[in-house]
C-alpha atoms as a PDB file:
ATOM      1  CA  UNK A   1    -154.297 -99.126-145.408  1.00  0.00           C
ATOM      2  CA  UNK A   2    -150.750-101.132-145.750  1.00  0.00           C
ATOM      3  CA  UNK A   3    -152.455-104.147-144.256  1.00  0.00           C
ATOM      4  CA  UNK A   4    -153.335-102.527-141.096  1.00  0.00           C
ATOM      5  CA  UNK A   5    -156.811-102.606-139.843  1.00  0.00           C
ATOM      6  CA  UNK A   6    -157.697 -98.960-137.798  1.00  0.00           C
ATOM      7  CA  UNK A   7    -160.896 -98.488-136.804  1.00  0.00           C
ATOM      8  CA  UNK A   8    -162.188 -95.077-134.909  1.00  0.00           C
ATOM      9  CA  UNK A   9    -162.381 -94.984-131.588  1.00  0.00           C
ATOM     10  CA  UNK A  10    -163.756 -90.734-131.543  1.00  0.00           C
ATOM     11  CA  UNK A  11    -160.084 -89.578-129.440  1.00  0.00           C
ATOM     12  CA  UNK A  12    -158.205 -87.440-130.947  1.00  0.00           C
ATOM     13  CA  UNK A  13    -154.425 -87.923-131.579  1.00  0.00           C
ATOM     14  CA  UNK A  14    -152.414 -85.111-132.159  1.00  0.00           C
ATOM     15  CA  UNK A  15    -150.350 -86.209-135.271  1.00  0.00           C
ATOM     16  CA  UNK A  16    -147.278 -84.280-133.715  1.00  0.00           C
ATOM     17  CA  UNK A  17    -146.599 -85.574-130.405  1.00  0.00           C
ATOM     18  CA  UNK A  18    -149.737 -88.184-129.535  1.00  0.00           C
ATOM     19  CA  UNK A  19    -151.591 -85.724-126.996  1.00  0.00           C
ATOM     20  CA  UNK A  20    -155.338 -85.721-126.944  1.00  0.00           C
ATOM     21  CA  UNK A  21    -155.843 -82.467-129.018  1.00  0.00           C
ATOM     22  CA  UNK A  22    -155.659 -81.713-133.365  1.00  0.00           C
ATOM     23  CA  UNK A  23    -152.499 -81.474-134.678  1.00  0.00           C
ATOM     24  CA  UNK A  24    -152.378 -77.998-134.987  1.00  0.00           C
ATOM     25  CA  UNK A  25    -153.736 -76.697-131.844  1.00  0.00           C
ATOM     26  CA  UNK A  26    -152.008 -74.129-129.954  1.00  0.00           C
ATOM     27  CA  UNK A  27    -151.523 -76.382-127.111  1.00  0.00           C
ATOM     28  CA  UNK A  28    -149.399 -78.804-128.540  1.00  0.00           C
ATOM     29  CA  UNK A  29    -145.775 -78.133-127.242  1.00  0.00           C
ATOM     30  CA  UNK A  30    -144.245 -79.460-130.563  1.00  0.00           C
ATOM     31  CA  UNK A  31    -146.146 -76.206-131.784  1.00  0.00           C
ATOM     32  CA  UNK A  32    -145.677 -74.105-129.495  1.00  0.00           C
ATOM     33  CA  UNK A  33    -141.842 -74.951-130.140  1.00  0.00           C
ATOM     34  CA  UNK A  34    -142.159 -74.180-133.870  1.00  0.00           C
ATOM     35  CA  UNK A  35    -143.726 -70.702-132.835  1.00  0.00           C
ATOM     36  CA  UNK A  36    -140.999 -69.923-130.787  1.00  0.00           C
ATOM     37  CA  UNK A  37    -138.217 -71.000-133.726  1.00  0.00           C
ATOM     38  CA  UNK A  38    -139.925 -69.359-136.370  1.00  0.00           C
ATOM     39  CA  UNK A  39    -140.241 -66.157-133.734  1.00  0.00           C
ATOM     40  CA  UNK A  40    -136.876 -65.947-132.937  1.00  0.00           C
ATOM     41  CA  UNK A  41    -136.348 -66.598-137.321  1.00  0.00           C
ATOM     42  CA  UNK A  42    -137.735 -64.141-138.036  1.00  0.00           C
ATOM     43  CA  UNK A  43    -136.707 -61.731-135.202  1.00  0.00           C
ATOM     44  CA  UNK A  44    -132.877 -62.394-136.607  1.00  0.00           C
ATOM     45  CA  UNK A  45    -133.982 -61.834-140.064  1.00  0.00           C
ATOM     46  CA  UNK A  46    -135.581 -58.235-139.249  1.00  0.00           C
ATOM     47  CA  UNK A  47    -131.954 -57.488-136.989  1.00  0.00           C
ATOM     48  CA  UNK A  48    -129.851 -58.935-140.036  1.00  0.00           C
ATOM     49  CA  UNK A  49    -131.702 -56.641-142.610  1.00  0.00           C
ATOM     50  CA  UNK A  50    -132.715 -59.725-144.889  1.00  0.00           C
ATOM     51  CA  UNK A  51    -136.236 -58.795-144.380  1.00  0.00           C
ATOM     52  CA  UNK A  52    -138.016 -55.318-143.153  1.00  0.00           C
ATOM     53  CA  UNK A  53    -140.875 -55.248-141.636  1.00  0.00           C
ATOM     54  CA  UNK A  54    -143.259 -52.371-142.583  1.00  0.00           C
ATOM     55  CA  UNK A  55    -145.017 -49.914-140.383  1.00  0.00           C
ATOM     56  CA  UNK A  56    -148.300 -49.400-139.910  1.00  0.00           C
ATOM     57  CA  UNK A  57    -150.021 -46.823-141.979  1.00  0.00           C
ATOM     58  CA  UNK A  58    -147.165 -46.276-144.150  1.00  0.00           C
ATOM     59  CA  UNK A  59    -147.411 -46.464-147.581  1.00  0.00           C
ATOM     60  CA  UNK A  60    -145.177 -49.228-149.369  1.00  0.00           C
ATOM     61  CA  UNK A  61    -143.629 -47.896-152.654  1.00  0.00           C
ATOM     62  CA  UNK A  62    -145.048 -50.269-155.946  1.00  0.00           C
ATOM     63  CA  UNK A  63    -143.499 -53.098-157.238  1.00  0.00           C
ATOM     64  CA  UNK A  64    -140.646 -52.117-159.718  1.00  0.00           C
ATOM     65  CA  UNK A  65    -139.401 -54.681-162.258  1.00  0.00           C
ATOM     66  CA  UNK A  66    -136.366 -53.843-164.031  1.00  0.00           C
ATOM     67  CA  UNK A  67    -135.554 -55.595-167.319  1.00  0.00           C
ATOM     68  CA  UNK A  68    -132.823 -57.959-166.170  1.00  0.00           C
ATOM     69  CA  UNK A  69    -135.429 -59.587-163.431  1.00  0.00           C
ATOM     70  CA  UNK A  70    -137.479 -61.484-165.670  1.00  0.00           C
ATOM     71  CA  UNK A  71    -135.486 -62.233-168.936  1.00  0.00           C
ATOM     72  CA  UNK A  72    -137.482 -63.017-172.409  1.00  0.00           C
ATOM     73  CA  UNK A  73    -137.332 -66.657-173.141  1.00  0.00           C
ATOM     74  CA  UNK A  74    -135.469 -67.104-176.719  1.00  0.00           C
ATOM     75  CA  UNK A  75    -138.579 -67.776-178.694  1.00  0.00           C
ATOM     76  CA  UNK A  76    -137.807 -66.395-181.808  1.00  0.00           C
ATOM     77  CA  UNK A  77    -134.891 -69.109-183.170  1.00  0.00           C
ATOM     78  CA  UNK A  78    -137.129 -71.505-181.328  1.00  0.00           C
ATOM     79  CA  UNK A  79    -140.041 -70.578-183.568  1.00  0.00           C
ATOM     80  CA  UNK A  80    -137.386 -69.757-186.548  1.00  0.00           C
ATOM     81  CA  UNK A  81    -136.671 -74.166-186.169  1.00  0.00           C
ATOM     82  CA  UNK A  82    -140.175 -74.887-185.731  1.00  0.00           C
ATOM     83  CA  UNK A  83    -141.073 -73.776-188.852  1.00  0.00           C
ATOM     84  CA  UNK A  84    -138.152 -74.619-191.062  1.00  0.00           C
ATOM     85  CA  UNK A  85    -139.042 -78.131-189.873  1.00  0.00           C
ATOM     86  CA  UNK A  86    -143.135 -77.465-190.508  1.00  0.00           C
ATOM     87  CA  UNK A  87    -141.526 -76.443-194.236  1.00  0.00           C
ATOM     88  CA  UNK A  88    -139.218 -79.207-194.745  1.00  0.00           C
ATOM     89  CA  UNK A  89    -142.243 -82.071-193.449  1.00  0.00           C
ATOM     90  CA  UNK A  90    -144.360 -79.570-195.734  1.00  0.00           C
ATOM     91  CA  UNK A  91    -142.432 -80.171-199.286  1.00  0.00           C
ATOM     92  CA  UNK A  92    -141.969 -84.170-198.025  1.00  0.00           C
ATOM     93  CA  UNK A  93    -145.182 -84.624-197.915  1.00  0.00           C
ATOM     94  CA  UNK A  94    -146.070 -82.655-201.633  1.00  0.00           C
ATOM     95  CA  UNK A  95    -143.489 -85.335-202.894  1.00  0.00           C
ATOM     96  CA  UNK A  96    -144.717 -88.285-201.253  1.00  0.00           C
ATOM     97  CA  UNK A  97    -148.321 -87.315-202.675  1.00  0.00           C
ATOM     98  CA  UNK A  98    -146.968 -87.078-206.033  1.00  0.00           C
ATOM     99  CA  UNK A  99    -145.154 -90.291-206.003  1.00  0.00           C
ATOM    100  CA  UNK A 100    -148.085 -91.841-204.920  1.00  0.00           C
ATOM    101  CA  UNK A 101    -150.256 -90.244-207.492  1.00  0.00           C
ATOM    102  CA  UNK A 102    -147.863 -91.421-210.131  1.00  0.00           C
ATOM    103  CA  UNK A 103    -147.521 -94.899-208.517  1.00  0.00           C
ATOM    104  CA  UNK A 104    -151.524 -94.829-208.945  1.00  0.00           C
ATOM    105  CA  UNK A 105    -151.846 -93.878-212.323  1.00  0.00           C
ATOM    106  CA  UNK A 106    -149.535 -96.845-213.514  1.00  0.00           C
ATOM    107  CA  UNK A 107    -151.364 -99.172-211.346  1.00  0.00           C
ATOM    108  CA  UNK A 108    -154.582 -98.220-213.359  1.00  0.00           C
ATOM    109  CA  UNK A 109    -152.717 -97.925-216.701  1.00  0.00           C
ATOM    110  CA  UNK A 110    -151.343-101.826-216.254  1.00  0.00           C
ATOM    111  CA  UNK A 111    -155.168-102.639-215.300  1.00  0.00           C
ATOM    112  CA  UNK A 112    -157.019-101.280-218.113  1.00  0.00           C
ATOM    113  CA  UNK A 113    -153.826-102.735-220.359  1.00  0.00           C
ATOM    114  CA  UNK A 114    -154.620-106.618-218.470  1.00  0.00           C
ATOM    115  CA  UNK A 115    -158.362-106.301-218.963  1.00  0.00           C
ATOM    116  CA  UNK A 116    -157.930-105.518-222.398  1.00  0.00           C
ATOM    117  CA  UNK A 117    -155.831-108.723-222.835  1.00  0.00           C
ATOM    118  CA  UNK A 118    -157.727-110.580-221.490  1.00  0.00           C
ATOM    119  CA  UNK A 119    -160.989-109.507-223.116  1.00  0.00           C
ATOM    120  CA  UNK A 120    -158.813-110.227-225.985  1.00  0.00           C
ATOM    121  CA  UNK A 121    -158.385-113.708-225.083  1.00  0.00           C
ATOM    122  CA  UNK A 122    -161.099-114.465-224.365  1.00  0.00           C
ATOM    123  CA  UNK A 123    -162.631-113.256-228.143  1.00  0.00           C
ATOM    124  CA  UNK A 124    -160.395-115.396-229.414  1.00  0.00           C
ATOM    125  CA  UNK A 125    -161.237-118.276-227.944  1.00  0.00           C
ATOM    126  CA  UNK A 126    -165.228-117.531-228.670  1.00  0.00           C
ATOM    127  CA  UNK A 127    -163.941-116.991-232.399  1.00  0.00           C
ATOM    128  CA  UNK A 128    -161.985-120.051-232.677  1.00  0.00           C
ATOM    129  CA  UNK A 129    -164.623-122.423-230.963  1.00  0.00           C
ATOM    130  CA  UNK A 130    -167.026-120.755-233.723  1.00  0.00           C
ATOM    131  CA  UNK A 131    -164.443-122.356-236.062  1.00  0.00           C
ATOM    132  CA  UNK A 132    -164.371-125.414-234.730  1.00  0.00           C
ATOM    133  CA  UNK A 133    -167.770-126.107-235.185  1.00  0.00           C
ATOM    134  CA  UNK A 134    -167.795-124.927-239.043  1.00  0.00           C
ATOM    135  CA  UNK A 135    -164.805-127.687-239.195  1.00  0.00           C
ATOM    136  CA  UNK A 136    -166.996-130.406-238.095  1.00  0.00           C
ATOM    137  CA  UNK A 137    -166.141-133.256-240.785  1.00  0.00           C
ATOM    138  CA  UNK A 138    -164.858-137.069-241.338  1.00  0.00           C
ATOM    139  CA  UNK A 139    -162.438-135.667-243.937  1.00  0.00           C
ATOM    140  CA  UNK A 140    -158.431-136.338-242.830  1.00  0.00           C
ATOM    141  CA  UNK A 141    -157.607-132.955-242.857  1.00  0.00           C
ATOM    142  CA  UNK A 142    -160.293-131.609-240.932  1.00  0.00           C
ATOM    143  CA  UNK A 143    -159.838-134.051-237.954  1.00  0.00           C
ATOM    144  CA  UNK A 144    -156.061-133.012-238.314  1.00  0.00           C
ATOM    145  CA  UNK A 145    -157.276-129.305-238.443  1.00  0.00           C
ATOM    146  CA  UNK A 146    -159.928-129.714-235.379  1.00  0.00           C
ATOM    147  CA  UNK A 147    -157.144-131.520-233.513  1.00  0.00           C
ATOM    148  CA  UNK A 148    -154.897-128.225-233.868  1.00  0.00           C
ATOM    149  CA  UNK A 149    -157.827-126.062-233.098  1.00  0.00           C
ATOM    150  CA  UNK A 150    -159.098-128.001-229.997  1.00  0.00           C
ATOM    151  CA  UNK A 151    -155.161-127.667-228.794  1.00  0.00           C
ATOM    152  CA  UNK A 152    -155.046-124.009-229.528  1.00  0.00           C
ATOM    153  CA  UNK A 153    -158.207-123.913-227.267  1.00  0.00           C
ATOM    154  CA  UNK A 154    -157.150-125.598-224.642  1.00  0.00           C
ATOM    155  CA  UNK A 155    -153.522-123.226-224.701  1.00  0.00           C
ATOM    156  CA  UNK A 156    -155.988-120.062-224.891  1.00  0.00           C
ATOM    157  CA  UNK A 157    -158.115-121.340-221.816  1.00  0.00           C
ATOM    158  CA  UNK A 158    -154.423-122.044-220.092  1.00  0.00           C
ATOM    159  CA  UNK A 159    -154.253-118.143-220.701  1.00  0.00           C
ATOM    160  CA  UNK A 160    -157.621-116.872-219.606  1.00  0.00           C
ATOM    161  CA  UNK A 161    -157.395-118.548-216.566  1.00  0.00           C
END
């Protein structure tokens, strides 16, 4: 690993001080000299009175936990916040639906209203090409009139486009 190339050679290598044994075997002076340390540790600790050792066949007394030990997290305002906020998203959300609902409901109000104009439209223009055709004539006035109808046509297609 790291760009170094090991390959196994079956020795062991004690990871603490290099000697030909494992790393934790009771021969290695670098744990033999942690023994000793942690001996002489603990020996002071027993003197000192941090720690007591107990004796053999005696009976330890139970574990007694007194109410200061292990104080009760403050859940309750923690809860209390959690679901004024729950409420509060709750009541945003019931207004956003009906804002949307209402958005909605014009949306489908202005389409019904713009198909019906321009089904509208478009009968008119069916009603007034059936007019044109009745007008079909060499008389003056009905070239003048077809002229006006072919224009309001051509406005009316403008629109149903």
């Amino acid at each position: 690993t790291n760009g170094v190339k090991h390959s196994c050679q079956d020795i062991f290598n004690c990871a603490q001080c290099g000697g030909n044994h494992y790393s934790l075997d009771s021969i290695c002076p670098v744990v033999k000299q942690y023994k000793e340390e942690l001996k002489l540790t603990v020996d002071k600790a027993l003197t000192s009175g941090a720690i007591k050792r107990s004796i053999p066949g005696q009976v330890s007394r139970p574990f007694q936990q007194h109410a200061n030990d292990f104080p009760l997290l403050n859940q309750a305002k923690e809860m209390s916040d959690l679901v004024v906020t729950i409420k509060a998203l709750s009541e945003t959300m019931i207004r956003t639906k009906k804002s949307f609902n209402d958005l909605n409901n014009r949306i489908e109000a202005q389409l019904k209203s713009t198909v019906l104009h321009c089904n509208s439209i478009c009968a008119i223009i069916d009603t007034v090409q059936i007019m044109s055709s009745w007008f079909q004539g060499n008389s003056n006035e009905r070239t003048k009139l077809k002229k006006n109808i072919n224009k309001s046509i051509e406005n009316l297609q403008k629109w149903k486009k």
